[in-house]
PDB file of N, CA and C in Angstrom:
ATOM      1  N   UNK A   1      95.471 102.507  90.745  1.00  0.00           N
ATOM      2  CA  UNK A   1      94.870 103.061  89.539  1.00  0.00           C
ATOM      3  C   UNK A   1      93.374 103.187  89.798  1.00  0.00           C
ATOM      4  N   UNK A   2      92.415 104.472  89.945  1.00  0.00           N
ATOM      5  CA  UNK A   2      91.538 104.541  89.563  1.00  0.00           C
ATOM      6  C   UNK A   2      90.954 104.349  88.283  1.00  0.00           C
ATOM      7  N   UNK A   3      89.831 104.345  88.483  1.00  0.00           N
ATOM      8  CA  UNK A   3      89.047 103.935  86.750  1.00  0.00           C
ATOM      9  C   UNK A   3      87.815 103.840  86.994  1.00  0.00           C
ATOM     10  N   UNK A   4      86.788 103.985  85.766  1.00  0.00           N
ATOM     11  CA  UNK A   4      85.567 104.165  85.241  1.00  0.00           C
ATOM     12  C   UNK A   4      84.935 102.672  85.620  1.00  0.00           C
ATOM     13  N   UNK A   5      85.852 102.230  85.205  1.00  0.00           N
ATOM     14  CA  UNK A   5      85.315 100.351  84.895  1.00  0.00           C
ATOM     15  C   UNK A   5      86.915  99.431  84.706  1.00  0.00           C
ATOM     16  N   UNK A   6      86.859  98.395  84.860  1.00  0.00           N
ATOM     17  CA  UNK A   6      88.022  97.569  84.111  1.00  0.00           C
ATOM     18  C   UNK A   6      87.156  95.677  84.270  1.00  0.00           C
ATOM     19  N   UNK A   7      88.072  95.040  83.232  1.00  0.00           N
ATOM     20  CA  UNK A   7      87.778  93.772  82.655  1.00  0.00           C
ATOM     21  C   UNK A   7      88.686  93.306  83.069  1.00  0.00           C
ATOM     22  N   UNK A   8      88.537  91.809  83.404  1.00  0.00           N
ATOM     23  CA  UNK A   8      89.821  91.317  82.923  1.00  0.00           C
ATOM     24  C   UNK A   8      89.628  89.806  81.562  1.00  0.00           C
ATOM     25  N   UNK A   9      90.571  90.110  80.630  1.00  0.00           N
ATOM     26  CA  UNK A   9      90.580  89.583  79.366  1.00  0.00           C
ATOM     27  C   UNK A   9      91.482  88.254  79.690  1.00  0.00           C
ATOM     28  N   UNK A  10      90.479  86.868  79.883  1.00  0.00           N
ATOM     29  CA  UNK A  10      91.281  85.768  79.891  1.00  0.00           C
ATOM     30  C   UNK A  10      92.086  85.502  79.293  1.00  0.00           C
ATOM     31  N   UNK A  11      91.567  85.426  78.082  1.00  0.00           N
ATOM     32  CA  UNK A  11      92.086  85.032  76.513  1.00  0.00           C
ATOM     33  C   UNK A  11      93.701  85.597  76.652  1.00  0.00           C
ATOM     34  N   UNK A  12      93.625  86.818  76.770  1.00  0.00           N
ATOM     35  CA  UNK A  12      95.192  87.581  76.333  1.00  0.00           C
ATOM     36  C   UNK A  12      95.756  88.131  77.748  1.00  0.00           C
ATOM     37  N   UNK A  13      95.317  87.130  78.703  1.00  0.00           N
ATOM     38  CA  UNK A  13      95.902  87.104  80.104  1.00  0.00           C
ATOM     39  C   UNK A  13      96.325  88.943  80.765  1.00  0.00           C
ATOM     40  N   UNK A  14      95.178  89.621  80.165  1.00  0.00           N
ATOM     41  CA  UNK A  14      95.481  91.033  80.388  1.00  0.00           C
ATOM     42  C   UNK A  14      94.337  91.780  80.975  1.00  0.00           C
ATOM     43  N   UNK A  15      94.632  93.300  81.912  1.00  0.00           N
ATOM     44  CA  UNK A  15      93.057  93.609  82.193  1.00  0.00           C
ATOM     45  C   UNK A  15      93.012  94.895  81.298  1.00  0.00           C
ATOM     46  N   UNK A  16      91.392  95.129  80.699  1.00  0.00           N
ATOM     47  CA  UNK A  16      91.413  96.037  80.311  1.00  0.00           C
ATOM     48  C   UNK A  16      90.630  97.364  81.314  1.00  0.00           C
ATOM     49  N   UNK A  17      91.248  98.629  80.887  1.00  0.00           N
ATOM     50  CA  UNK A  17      90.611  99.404  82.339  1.00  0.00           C
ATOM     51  C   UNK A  17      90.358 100.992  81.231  1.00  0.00           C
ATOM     52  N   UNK A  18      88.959 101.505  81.486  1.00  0.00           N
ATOM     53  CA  UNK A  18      88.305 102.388  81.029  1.00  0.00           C
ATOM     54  C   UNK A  18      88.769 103.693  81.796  1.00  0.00           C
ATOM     55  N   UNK A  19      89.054 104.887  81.186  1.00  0.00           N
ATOM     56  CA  UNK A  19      89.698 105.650  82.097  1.00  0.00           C
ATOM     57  C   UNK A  19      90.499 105.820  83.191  1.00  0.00           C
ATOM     58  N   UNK A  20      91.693 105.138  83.053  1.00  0.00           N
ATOM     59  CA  UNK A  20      92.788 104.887  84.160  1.00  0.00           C
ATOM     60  C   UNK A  20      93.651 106.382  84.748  1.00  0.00           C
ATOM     61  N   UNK A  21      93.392 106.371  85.909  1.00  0.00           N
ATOM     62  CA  UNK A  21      94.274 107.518  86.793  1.00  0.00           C
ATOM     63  C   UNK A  21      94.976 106.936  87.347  1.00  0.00           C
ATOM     64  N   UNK A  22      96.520 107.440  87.563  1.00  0.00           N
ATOM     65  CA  UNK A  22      97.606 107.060  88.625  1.00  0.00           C
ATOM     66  C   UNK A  22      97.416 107.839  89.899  1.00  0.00           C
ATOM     67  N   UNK A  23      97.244 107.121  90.983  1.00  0.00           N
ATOM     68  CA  UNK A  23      97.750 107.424  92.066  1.00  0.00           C
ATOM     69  C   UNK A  23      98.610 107.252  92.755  1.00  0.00           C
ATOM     70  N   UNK A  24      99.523 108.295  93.216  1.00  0.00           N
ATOM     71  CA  UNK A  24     100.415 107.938  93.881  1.00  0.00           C
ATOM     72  C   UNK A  24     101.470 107.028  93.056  1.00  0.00           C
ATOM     73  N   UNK A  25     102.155 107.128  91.728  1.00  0.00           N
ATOM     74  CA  UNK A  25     102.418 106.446  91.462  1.00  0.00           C
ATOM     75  C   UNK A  25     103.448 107.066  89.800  1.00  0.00           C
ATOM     76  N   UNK A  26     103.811 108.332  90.311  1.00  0.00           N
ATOM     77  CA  UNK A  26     104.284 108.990  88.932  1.00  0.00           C
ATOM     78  C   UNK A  26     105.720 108.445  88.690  1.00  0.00           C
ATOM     79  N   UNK A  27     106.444 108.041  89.932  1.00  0.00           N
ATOM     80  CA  UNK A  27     107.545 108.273  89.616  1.00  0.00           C
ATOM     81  C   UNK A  27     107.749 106.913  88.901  1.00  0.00           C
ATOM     82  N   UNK A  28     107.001 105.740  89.093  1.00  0.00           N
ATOM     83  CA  UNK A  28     107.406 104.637  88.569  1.00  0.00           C
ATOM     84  C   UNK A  28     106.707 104.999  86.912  1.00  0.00           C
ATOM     85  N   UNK A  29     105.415 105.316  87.054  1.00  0.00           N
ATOM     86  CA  UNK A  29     104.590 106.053  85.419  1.00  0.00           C
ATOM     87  C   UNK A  29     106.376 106.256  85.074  1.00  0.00           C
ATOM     88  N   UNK A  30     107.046 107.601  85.522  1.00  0.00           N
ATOM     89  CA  UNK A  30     108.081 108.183  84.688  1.00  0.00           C
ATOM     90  C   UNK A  30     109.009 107.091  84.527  1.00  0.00           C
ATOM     91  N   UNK A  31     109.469 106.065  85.226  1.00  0.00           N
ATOM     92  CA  UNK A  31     110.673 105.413  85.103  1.00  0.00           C
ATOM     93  C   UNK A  31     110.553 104.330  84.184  1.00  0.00           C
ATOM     94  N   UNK A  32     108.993 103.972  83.718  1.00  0.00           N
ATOM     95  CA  UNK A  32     108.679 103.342  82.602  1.00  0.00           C
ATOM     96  C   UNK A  32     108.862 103.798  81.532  1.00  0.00           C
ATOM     97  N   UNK A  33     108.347 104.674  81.435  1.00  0.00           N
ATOM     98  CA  UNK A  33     108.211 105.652  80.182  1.00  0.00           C
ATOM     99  C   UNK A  33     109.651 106.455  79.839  1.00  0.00           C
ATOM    100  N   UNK A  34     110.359 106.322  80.623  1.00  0.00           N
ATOM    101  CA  UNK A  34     111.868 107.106  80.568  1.00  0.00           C
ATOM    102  C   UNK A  34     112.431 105.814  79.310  1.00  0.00           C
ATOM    103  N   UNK A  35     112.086 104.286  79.527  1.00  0.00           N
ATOM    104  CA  UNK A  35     112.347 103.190  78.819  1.00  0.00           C
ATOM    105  C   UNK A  35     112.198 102.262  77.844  1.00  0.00           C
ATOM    106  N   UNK A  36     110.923 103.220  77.708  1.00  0.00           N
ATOM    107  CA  UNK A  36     109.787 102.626  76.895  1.00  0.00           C
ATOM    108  C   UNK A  36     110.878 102.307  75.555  1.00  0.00           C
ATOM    109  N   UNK A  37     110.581 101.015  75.266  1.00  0.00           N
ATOM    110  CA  UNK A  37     111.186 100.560  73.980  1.00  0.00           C
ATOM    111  C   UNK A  37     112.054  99.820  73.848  1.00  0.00           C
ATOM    112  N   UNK A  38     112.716 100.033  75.399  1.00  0.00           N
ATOM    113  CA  UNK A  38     113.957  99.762  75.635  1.00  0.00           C
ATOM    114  C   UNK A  38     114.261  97.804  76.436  1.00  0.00           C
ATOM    115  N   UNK A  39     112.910  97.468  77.081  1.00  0.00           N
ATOM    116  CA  UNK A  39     112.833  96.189  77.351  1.00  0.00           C
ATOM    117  C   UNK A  39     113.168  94.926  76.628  1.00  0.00           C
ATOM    118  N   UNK A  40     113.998  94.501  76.924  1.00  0.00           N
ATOM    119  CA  UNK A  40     114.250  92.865  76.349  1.00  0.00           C
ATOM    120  C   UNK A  40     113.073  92.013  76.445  1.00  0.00           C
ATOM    121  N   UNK A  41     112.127  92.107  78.201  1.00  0.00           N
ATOM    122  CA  UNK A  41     111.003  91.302  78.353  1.00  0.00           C
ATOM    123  C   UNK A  41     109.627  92.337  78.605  1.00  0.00           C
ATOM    124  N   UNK A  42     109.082  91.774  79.337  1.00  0.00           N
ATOM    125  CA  UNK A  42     107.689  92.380  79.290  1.00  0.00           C
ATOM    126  C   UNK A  42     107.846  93.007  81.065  1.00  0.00           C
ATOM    127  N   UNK A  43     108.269  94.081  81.288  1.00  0.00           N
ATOM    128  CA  UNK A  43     108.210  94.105  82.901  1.00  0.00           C
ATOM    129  C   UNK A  43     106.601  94.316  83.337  1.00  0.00           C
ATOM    130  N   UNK A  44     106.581  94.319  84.521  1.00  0.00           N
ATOM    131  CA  UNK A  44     105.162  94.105  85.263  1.00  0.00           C
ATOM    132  C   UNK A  44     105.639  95.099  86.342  1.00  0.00           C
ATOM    133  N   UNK A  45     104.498  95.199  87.168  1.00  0.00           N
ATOM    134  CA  UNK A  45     104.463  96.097  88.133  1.00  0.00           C
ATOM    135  C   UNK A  45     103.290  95.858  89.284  1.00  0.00           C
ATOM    136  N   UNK A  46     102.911  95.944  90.426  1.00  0.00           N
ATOM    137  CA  UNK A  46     102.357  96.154  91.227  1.00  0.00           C
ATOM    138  C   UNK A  46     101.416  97.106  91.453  1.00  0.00           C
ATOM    139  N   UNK A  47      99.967  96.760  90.780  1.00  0.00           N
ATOM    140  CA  UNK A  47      99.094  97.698  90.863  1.00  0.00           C
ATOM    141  C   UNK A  47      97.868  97.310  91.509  1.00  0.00           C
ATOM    142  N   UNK A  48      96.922  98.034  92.424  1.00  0.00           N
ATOM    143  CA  UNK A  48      95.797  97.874  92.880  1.00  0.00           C
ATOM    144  C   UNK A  48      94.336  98.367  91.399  1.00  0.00           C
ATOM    145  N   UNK A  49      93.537  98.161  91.453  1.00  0.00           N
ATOM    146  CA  UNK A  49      92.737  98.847  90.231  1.00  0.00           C
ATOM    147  C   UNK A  49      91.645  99.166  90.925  1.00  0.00           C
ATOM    148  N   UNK A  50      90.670 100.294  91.141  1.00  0.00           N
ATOM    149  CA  UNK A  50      89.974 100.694  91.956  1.00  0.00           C
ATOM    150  C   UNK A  50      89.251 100.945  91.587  1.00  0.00           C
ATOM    151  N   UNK A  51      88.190 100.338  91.306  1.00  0.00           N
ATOM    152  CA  UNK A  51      86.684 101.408  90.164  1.00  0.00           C
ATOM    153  C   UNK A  51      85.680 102.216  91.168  1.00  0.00           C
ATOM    154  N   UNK A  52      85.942 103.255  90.885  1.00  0.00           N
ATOM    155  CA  UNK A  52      85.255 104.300  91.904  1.00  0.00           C
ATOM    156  C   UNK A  52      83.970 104.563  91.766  1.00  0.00           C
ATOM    157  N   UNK A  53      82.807 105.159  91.957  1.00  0.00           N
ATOM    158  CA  UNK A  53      81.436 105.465  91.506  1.00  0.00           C
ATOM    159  C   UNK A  53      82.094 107.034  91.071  1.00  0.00           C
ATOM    160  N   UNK A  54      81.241 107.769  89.776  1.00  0.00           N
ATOM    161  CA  UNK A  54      81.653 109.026  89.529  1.00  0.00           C
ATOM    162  C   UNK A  54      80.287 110.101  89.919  1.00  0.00           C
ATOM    163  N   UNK A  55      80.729 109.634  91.125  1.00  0.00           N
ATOM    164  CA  UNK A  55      79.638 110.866  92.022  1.00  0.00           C
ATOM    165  C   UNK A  55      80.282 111.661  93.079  1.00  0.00           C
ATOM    166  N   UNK A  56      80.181 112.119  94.097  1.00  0.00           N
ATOM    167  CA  UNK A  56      80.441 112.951  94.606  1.00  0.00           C
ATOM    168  C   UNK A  56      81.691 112.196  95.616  1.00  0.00           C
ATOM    169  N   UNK A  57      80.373 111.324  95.916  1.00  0.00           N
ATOM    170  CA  UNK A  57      81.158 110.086  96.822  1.00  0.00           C
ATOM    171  C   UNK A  57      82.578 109.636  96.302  1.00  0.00           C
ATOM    172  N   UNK A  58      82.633 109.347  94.934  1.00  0.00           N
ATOM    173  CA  UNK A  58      83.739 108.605  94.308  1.00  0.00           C
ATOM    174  C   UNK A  58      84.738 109.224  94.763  1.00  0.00           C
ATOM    175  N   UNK A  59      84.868 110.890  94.468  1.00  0.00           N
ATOM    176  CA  UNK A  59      85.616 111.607  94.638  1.00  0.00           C
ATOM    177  C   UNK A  59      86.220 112.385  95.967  1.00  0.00           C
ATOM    178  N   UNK A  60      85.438 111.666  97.289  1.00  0.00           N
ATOM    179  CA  UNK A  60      85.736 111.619  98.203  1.00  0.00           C
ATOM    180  C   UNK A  60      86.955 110.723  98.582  1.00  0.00           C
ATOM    181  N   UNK A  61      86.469 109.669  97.953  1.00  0.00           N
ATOM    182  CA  UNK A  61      87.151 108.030  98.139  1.00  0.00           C
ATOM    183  C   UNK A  61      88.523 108.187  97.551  1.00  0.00           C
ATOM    184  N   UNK A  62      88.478 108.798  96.044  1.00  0.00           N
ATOM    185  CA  UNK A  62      89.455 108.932  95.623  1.00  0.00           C
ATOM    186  C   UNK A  62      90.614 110.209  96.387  1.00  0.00           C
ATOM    187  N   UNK A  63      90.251 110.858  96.996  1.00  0.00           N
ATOM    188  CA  UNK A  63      91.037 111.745  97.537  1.00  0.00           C
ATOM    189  C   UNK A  63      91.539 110.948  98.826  1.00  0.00           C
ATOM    190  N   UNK A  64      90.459 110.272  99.622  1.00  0.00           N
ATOM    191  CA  UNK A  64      91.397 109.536 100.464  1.00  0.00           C
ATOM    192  C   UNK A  64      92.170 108.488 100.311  1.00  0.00           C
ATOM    193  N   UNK A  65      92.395 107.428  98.826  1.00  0.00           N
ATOM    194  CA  UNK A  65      92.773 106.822  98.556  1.00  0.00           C
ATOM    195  C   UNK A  65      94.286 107.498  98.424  1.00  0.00           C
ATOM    196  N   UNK A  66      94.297 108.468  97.589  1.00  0.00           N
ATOM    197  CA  UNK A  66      95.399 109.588  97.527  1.00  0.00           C
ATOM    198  C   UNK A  66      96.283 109.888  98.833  1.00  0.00           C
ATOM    199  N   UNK A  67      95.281 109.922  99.850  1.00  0.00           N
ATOM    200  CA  UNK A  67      96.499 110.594 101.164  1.00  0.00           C
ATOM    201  C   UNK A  67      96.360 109.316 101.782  1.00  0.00           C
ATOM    202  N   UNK A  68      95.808 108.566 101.937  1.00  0.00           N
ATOM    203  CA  UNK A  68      96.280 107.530 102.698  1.00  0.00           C
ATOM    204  C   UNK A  68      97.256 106.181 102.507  1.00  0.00           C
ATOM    205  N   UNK A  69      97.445 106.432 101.234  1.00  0.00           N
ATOM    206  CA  UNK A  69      98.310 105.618 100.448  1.00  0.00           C
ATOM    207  C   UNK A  69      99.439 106.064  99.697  1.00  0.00           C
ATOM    208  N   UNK A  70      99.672 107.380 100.003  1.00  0.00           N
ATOM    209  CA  UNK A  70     101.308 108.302 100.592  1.00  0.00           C
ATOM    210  C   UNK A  70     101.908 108.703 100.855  1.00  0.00           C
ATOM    211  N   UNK A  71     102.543 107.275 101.336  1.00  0.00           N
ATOM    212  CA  UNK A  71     103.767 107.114 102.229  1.00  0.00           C
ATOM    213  C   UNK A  71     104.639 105.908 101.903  1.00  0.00           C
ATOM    214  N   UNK A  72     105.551 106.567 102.862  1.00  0.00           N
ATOM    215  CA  UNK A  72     106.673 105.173 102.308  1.00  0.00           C
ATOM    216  C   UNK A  72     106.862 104.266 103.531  1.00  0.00           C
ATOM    217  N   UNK A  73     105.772 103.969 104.294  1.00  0.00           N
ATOM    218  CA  UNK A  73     105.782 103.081 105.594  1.00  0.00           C
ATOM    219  C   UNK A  73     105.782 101.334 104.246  1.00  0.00           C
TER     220      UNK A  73
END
């Protein structure tokens, strides 16, 4: 997940994240959201959180973050 900024909130054992982008990462986005509502518990997932600079640079980073991180090695 790219982003602007993110926190993490002790209190409510959660992070909060300012403009979140998925990378690389729709099909699980869809297989949540195909369910949404549907959970008995709270599922979790495996995410990196990446706060980028929003300059030129960022958007370098973020494009290679993009191809270098898919694959299914």
């Amino acid at each position: 997940i790219l982003c602007d900024d993110f926190h993490w909130q002790q209190e409510q054992q959660k992070v909060s994240i300012t403009n979140p982008q998925v990378v690389n990462g729709c099909q699980t986005v869809t297989a949540f959201r195909k369910k949404l509502g549907s959970y008995s518990n709270k599922p979790s997932v495996l995410a990196r959180i990446i706060k980028a600079p929003s300059n030129d640079e960022g958007k370098k980073q973020a494009i290679l973050i993009a191809e270098k991180t898919n694959s299914q090695n």
